[in-house]
PDB file of N, CA and C in Angstrom:
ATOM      1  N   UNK A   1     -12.390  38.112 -50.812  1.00  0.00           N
ATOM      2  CA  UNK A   1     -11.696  39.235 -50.192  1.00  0.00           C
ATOM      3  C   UNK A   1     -10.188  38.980 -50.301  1.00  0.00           C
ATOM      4  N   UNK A   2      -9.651  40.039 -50.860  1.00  0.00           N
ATOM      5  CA  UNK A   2      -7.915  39.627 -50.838  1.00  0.00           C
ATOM      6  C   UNK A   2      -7.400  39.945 -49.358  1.00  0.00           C
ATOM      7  N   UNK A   3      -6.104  39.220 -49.592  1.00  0.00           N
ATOM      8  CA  UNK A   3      -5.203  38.684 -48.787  1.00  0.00           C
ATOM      9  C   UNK A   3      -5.338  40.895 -47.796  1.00  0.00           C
ATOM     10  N   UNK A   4      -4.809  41.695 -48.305  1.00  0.00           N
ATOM     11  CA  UNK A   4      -4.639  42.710 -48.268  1.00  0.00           C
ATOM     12  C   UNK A   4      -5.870  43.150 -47.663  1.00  0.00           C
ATOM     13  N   UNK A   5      -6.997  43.124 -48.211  1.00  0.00           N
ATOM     14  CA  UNK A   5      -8.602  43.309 -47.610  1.00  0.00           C
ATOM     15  C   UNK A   5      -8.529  43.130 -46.229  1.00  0.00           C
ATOM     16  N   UNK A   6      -8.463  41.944 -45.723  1.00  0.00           N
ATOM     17  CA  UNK A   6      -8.570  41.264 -44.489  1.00  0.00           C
ATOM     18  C   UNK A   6      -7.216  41.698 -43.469  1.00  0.00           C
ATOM     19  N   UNK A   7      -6.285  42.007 -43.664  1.00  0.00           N
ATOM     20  CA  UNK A   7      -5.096  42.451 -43.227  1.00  0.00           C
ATOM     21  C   UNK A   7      -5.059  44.105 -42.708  1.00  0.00           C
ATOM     22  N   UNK A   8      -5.615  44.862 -43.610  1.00  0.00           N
ATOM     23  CA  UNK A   8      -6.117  45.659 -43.509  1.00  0.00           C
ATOM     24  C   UNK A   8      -7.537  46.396 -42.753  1.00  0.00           C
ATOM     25  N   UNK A   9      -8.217  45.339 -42.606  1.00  0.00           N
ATOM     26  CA  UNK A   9      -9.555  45.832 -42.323  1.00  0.00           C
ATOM     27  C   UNK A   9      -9.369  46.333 -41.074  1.00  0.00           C
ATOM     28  N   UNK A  10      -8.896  45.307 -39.568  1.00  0.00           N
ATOM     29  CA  UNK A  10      -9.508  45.906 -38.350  1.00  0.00           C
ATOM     30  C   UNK A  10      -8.943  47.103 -37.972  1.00  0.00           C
ATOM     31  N   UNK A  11      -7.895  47.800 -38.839  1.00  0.00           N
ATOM     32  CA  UNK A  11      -7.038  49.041 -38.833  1.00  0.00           C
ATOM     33  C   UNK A  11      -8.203  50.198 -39.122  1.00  0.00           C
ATOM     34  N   UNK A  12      -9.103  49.785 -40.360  1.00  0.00           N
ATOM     35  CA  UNK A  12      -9.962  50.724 -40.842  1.00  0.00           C
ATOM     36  C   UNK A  12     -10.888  50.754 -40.271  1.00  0.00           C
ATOM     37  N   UNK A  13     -11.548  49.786 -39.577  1.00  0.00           N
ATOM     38  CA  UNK A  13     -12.466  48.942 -38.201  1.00  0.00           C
ATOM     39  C   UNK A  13     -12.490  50.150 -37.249  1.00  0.00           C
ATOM     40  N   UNK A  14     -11.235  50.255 -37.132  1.00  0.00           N
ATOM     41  CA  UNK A  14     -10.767  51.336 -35.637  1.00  0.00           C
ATOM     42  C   UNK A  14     -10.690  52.949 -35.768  1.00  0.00           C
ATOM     43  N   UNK A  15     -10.611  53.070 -36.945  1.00  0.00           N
ATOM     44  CA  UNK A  15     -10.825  54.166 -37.457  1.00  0.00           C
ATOM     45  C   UNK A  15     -12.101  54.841 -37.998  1.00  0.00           C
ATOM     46  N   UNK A  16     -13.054  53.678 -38.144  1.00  0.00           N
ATOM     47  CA  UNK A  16     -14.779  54.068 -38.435  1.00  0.00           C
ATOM     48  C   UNK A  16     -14.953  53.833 -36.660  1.00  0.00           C
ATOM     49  N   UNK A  17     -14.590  53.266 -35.409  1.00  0.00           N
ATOM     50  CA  UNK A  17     -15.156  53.276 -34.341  1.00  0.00           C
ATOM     51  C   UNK A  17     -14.672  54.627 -33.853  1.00  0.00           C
ATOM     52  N   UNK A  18     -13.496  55.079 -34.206  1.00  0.00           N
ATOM     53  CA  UNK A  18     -12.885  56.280 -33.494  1.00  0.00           C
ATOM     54  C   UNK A  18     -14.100  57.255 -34.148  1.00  0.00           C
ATOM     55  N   UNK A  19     -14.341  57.453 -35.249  1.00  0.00           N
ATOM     56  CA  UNK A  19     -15.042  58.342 -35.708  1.00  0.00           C
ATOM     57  C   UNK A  19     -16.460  58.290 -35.567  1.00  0.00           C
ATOM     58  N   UNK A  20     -16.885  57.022 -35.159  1.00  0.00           N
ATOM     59  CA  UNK A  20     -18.224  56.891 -34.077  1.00  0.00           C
ATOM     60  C   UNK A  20     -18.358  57.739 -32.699  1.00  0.00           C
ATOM     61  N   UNK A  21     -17.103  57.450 -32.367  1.00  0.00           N
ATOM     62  CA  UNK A  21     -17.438  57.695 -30.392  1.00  0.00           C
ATOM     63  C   UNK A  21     -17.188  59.314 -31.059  1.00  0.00           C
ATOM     64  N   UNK A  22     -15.496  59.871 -31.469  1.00  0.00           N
ATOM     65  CA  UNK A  22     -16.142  61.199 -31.922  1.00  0.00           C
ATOM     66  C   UNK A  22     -17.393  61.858 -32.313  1.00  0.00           C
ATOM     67  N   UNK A  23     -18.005  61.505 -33.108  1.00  0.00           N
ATOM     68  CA  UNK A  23     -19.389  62.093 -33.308  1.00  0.00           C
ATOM     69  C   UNK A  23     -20.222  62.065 -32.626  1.00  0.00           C
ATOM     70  N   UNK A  24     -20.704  60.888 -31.333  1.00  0.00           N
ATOM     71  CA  UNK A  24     -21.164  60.937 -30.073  1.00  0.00           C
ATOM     72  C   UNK A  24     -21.198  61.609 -29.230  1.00  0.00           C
ATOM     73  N   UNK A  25     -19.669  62.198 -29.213  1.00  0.00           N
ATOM     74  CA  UNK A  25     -19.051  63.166 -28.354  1.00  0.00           C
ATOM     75  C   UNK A  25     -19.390  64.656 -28.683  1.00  0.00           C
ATOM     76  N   UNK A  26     -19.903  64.891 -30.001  1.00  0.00           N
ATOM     77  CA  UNK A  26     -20.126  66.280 -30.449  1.00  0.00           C
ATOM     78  C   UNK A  26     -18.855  66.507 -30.869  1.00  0.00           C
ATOM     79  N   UNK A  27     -18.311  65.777 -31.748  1.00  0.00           N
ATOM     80  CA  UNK A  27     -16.576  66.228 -32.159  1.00  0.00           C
ATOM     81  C   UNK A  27     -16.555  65.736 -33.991  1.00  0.00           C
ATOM     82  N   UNK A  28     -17.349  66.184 -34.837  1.00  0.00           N
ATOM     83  CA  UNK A  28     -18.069  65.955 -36.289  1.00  0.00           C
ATOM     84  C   UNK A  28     -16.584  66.350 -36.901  1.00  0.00           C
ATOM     85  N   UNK A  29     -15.501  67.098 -36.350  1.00  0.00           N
ATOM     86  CA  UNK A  29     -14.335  67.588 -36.702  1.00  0.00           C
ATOM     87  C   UNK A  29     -12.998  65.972 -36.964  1.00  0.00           C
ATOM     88  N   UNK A  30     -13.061  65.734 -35.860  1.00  0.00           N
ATOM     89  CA  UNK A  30     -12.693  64.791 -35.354  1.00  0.00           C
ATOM     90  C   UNK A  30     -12.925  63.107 -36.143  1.00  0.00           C
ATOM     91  N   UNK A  31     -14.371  63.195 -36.173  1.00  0.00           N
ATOM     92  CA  UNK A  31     -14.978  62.108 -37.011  1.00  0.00           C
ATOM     93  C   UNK A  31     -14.799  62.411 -38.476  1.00  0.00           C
ATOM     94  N   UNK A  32     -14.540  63.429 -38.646  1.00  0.00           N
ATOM     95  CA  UNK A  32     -13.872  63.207 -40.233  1.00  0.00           C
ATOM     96  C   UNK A  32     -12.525  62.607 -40.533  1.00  0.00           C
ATOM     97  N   UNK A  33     -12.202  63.303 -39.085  1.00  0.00           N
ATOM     98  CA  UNK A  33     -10.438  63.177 -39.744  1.00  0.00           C
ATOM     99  C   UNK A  33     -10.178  61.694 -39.314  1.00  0.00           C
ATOM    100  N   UNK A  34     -11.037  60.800 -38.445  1.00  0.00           N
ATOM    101  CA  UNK A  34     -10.955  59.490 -38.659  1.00  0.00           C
ATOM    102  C   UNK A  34     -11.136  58.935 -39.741  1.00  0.00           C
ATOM    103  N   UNK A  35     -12.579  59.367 -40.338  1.00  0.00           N
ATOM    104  CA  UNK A  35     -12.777  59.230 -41.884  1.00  0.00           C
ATOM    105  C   UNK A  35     -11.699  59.223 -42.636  1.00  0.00           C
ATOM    106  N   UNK A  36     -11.133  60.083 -42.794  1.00  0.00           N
ATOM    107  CA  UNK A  36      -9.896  60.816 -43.699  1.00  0.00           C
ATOM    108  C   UNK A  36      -9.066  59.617 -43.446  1.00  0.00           C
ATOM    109  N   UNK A  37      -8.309  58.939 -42.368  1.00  0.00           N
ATOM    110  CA  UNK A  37      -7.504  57.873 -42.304  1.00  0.00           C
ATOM    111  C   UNK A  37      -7.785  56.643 -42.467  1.00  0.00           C
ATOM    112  N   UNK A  38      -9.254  56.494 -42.302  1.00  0.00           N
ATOM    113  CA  UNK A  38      -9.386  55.014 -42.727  1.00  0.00           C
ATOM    114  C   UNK A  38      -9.572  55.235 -44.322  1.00  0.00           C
ATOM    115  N   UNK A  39      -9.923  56.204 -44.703  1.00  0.00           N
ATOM    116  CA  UNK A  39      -9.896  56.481 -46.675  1.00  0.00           C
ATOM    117  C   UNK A  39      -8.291  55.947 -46.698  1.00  0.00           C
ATOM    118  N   UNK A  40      -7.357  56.025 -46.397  1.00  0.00           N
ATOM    119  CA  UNK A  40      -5.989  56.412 -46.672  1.00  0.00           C
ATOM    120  C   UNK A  40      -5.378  55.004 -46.435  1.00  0.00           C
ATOM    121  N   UNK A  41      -6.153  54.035 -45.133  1.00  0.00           N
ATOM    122  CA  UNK A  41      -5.698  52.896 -44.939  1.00  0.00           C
ATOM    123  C   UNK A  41      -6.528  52.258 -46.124  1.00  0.00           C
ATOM    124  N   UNK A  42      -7.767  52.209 -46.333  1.00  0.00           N
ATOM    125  CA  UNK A  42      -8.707  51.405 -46.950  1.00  0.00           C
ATOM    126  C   UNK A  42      -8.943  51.628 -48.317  1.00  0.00           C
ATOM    127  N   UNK A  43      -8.222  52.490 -49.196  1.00  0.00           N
ATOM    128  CA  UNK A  43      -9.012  52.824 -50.392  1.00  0.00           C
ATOM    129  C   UNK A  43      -8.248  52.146 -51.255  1.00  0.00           C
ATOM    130  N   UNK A  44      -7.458  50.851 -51.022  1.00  0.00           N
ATOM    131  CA  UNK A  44      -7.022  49.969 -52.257  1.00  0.00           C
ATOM    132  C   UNK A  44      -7.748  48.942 -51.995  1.00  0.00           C
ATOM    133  N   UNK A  45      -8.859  48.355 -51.191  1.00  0.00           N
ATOM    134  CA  UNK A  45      -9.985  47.584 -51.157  1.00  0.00           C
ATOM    135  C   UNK A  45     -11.023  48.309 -51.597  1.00  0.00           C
ATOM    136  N   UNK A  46     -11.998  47.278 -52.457  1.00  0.00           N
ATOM    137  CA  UNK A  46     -12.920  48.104 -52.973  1.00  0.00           C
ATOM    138  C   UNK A  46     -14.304  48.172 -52.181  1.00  0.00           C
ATOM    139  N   UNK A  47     -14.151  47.229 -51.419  1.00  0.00           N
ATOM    140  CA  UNK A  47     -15.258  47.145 -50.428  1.00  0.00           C
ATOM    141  C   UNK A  47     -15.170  48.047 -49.418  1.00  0.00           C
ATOM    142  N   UNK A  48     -13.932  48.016 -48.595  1.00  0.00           N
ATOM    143  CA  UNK A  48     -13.638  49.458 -47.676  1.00  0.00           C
ATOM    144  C   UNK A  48     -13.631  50.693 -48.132  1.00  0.00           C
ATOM    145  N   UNK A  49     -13.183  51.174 -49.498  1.00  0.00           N
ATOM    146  CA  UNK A  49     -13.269  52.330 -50.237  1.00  0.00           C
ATOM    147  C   UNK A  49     -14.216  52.758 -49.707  1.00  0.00           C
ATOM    148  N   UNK A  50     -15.551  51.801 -50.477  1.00  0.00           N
ATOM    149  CA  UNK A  50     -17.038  52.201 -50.698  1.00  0.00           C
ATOM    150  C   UNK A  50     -17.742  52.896 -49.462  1.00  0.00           C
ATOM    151  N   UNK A  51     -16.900  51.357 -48.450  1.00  0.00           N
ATOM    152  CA  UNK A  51     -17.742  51.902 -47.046  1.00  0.00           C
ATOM    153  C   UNK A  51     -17.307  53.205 -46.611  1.00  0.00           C
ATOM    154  N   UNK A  52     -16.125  53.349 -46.457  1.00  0.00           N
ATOM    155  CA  UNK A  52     -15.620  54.835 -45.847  1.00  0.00           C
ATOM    156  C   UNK A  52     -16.452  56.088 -46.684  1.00  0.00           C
ATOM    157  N   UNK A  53     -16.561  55.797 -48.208  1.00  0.00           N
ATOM    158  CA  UNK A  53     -17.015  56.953 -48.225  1.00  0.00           C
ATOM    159  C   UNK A  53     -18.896  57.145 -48.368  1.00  0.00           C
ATOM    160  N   UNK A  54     -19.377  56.261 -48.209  1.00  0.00           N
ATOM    161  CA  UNK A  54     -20.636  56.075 -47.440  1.00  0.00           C
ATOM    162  C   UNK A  54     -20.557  56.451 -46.133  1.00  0.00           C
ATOM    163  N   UNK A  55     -20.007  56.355 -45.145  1.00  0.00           N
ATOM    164  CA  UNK A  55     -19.597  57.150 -43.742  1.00  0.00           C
ATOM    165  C   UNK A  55     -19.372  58.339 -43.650  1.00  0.00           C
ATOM    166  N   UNK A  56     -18.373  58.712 -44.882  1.00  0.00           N
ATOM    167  CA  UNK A  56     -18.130  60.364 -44.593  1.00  0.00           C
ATOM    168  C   UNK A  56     -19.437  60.978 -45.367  1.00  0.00           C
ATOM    169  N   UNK A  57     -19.953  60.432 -46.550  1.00  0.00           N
ATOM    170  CA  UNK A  57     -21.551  60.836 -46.667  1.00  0.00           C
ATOM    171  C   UNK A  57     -22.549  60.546 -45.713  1.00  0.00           C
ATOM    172  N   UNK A  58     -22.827  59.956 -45.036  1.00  0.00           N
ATOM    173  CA  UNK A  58     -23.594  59.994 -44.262  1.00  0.00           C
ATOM    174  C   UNK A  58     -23.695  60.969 -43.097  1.00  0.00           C
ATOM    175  N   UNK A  59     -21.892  61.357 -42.606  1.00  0.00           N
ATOM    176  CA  UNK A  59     -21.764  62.620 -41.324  1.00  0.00           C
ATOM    177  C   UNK A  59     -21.675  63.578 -42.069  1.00  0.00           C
ATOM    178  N   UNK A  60     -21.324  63.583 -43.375  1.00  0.00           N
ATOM    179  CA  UNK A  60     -22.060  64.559 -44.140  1.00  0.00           C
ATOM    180  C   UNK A  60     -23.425  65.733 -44.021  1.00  0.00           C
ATOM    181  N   UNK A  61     -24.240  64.744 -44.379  1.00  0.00           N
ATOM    182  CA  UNK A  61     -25.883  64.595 -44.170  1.00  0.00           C
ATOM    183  C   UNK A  61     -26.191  64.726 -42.893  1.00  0.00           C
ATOM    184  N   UNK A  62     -25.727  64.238 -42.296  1.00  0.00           N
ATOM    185  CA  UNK A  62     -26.200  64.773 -40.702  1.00  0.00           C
ATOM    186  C   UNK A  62     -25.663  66.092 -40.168  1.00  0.00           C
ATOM    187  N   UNK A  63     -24.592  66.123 -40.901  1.00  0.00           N
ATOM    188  CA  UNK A  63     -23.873  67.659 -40.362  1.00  0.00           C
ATOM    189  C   UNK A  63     -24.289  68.774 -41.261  1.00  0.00           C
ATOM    190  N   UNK A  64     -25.480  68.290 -41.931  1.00  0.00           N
ATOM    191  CA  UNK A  64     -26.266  69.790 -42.832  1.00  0.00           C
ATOM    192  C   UNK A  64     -25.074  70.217 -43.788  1.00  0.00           C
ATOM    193  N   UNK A  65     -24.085  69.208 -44.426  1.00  0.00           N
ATOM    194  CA  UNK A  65     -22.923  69.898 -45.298  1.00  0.00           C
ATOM    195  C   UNK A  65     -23.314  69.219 -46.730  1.00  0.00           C
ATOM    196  N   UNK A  66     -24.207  69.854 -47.559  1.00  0.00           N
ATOM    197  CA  UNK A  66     -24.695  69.243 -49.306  1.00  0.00           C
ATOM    198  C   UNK A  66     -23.493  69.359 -49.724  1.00  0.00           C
ATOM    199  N   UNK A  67     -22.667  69.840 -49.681  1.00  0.00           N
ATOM    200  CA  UNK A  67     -21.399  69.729 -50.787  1.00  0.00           C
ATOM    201  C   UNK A  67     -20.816  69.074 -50.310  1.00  0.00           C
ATOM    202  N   UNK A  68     -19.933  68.665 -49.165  1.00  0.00           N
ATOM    203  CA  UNK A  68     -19.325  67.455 -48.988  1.00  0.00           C
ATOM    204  C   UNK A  68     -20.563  66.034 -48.996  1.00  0.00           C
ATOM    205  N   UNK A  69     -21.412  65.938 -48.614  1.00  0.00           N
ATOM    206  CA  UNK A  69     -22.629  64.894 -49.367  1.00  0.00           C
ATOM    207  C   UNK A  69     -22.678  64.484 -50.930  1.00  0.00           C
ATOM    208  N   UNK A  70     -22.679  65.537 -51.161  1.00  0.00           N
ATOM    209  CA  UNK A  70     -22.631  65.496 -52.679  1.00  0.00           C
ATOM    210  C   UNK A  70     -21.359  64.918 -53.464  1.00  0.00           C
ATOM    211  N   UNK A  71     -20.406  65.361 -52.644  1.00  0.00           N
ATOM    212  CA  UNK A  71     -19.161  64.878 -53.248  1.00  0.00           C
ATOM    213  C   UNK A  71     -19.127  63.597 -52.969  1.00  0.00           C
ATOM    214  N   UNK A  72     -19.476  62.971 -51.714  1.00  0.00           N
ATOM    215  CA  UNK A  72     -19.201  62.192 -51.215  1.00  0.00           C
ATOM    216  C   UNK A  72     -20.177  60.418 -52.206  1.00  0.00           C
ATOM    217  N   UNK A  73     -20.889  61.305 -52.604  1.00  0.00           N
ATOM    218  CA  UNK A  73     -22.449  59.981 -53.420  1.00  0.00           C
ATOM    219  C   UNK A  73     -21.342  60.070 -54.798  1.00  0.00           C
ATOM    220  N   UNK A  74     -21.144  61.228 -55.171  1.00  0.00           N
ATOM    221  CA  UNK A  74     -20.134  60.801 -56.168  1.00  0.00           C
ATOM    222  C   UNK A  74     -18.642  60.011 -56.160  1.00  0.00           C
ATOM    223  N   UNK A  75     -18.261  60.260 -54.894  1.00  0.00           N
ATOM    224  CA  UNK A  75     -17.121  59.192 -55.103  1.00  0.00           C
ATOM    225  C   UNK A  75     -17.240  58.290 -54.544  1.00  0.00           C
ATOM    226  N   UNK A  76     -18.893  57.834 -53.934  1.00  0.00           N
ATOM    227  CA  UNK A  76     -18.581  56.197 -53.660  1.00  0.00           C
ATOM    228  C   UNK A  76     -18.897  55.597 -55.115  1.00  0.00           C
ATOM    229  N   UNK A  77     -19.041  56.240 -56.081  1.00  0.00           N
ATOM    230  CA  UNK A  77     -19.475  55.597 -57.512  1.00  0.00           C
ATOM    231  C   UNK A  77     -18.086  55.537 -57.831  1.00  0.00           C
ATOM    232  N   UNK A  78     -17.435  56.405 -57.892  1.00  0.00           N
ATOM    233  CA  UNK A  78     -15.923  56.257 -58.036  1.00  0.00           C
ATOM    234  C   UNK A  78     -15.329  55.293 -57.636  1.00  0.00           C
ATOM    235  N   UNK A  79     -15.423  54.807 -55.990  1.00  0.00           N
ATOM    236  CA  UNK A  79     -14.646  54.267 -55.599  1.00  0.00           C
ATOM    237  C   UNK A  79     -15.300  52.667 -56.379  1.00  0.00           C
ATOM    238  N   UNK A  80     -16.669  52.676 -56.586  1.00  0.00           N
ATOM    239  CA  UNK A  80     -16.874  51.081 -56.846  1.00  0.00           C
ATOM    240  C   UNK A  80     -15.949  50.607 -58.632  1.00  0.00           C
ATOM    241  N   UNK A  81     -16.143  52.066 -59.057  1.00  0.00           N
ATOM    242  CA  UNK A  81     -15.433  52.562 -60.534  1.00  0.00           C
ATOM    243  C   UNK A  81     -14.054  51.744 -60.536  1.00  0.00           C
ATOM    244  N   UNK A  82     -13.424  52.771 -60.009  1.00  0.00           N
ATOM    245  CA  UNK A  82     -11.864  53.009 -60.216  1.00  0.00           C
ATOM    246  C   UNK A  82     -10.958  51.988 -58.965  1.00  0.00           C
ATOM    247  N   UNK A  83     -11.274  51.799 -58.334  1.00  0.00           N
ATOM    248  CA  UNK A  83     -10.459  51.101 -57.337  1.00  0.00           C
ATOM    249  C   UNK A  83     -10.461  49.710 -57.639  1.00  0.00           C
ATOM    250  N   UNK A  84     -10.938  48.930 -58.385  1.00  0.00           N
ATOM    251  CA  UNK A  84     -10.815  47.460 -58.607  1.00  0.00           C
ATOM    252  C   UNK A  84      -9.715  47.755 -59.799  1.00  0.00           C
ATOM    253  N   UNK A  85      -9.667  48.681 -60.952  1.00  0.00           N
ATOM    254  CA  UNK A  85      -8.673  48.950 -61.482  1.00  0.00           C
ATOM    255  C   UNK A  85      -7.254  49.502 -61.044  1.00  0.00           C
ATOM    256  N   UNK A  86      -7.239  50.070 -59.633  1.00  0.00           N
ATOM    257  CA  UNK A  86      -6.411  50.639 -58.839  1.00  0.00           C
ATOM    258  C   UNK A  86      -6.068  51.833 -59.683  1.00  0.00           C
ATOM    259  N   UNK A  87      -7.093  52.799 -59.906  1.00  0.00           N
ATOM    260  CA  UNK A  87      -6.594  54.061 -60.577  1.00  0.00           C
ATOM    261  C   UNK A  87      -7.262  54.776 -59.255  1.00  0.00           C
ATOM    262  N   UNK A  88      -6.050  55.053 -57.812  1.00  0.00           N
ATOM    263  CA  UNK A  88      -6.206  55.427 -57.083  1.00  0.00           C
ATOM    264  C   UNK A  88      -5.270  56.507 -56.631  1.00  0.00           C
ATOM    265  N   UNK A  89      -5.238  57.423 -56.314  1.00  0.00           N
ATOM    266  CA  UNK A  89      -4.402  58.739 -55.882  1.00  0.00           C
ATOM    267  C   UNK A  89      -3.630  58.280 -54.212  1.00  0.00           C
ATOM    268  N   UNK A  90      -3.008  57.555 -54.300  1.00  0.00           N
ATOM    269  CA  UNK A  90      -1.974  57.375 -53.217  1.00  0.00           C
ATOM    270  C   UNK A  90      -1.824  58.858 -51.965  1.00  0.00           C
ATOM    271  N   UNK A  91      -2.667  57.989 -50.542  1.00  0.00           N
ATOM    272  CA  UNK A  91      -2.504  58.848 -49.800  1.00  0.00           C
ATOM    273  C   UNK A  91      -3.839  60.118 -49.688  1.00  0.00           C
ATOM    274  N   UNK A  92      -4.427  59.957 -50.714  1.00  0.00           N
ATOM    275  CA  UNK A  92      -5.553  60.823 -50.548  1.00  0.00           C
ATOM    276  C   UNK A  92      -6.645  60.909 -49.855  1.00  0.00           C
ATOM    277  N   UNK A  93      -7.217  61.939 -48.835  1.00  0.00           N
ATOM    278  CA  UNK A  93      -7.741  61.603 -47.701  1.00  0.00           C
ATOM    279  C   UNK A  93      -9.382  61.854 -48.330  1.00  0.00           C
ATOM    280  N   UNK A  94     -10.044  61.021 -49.363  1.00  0.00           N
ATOM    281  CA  UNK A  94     -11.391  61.374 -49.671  1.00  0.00           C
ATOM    282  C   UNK A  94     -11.926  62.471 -49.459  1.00  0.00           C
ATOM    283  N   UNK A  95     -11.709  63.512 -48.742  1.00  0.00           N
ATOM    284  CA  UNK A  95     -13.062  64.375 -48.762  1.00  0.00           C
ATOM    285  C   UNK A  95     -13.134  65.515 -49.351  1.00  0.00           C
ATOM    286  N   UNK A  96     -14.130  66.301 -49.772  1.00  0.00           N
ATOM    287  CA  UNK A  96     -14.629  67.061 -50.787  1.00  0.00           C
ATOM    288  C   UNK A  96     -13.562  68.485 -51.354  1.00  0.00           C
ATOM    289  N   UNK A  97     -12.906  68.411 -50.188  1.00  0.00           N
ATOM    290  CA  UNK A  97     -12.141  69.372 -49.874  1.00  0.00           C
ATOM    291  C   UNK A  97     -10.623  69.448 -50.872  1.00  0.00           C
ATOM    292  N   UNK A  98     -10.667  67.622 -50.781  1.00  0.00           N
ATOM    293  CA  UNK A  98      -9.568  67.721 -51.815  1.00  0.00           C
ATOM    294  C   UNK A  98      -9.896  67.437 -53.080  1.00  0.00           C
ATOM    295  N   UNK A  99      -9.226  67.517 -54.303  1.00  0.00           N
ATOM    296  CA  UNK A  99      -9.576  67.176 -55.452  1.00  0.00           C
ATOM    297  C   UNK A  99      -9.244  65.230 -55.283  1.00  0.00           C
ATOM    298  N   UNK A 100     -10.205  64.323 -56.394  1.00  0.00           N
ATOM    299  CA  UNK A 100     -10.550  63.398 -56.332  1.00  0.00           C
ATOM    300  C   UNK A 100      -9.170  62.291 -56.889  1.00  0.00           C
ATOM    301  N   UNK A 101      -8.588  63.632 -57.692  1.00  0.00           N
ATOM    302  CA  UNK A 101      -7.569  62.961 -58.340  1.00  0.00           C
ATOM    303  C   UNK A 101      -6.247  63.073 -57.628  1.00  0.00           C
ATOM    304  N   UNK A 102      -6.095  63.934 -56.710  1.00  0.00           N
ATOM    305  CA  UNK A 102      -4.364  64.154 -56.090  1.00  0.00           C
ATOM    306  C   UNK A 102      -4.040  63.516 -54.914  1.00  0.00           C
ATOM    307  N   UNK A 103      -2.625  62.859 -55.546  1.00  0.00           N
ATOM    308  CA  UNK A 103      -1.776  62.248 -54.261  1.00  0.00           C
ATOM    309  C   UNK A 103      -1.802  62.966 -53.364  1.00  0.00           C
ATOM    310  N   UNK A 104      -1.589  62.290 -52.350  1.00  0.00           N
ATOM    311  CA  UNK A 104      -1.146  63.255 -50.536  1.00  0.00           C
ATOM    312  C   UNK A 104       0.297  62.297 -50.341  1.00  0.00           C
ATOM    313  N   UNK A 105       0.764  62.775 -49.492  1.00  0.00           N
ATOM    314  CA  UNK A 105       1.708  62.480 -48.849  1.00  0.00           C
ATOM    315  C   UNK A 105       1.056  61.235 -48.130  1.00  0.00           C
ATOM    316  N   UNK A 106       1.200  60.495 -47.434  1.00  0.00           N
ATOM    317  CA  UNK A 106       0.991  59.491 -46.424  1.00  0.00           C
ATOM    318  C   UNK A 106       1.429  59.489 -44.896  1.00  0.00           C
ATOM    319  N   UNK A 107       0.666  59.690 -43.917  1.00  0.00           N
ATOM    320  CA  UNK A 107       0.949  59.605 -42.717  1.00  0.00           C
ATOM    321  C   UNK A 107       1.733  58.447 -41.943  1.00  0.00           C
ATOM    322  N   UNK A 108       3.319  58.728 -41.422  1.00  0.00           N
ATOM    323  CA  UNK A 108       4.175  57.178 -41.754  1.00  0.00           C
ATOM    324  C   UNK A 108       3.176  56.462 -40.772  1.00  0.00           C
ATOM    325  N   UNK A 109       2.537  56.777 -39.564  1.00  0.00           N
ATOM    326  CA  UNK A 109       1.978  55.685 -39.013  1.00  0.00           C
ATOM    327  C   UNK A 109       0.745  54.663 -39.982  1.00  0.00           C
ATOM    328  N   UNK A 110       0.280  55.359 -40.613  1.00  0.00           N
ATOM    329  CA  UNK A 110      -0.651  54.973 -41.892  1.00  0.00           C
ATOM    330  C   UNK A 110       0.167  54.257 -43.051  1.00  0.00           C
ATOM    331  N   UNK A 111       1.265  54.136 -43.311  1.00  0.00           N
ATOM    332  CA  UNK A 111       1.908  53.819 -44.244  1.00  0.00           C
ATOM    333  C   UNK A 111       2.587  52.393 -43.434  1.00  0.00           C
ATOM    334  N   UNK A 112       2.891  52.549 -42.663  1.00  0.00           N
ATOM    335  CA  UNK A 112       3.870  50.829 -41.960  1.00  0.00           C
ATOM    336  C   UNK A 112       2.295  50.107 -42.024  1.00  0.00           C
ATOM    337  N   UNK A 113       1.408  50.554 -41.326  1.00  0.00           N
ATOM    338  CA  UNK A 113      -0.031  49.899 -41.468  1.00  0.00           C
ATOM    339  C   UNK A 113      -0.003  49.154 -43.161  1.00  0.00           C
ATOM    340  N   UNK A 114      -0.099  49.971 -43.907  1.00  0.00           N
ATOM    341  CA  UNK A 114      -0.459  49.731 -45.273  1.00  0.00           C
ATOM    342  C   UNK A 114       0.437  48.751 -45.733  1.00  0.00           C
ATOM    343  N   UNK A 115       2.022  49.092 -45.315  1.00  0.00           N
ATOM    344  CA  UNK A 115       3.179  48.205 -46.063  1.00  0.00           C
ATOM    345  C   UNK A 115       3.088  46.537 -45.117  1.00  0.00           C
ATOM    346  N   UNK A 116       2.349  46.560 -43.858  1.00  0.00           N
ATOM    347  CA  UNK A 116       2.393  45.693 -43.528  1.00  0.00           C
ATOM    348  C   UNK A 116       1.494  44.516 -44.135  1.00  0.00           C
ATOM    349  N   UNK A 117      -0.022  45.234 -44.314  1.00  0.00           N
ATOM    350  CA  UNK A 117      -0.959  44.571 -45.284  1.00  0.00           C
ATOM    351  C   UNK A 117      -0.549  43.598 -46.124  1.00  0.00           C
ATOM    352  N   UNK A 118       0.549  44.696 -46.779  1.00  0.00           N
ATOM    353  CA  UNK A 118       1.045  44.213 -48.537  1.00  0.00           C
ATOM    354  C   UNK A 118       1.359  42.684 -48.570  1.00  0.00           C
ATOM    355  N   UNK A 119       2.146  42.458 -47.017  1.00  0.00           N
ATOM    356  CA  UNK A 119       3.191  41.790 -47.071  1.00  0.00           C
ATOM    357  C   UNK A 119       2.419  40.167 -46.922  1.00  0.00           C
TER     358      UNK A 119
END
């Protein structure tokens, strides 16, 4: 696991628990958009990639949504793909909604997180 992996993780940790108790709560809205930030903290590890988007497929599937499911089985192949090469779209919040390939902007609280990793 790189230096970055482990530095990173309990950030993305907190962001798959936030999107636990959300979905508990009846808040599937909510538990994405946790999803969506731990994609954004986690998707230059290839192990966190994978997991996040196994998570957002899975509330997928439970939330009766085949097209974000669908998208979602396809880009954890992606993520095992492309992310050890780092051909990654900076800032992009995984889900179906956006295209697979486009930058986002970065949320600065998400970004000092990330630059701190680096370091």
């Amino acid at each position: 696991m790189s230096s970055f992996s482990r530095r990173i993780r309990p950030h993305v940790q907190a962001e798959l628990d936030a999107a636990t108790a959300a979905e508990a709560r009846g808040e599937p809205g909510t538990a994405f958009r946790h999803l969506e930030r731990a994609h954004v903290l986690g998707q230059a590890a290839t192990g966190l990639h994978l997991r996040v988007h196994l998570r957002m497929l899975g509330l997928a599937w439970r939330q009766r949504r085949p097209a974000e499911a669908w998208a979602q089985a396809w880009r954890s192949i992606a993520a095992l793909v492309f992310t050890p090469v780092g051909l990654l779209p900076t800032g992009n919040t995984g889900g179906a909604g956006v295209s697979a390939l486009r930058p986002l902007p970065v949320d600065p609280e998400l970004g000092r997180l990330i630059d701190a990793a680096r370091r």
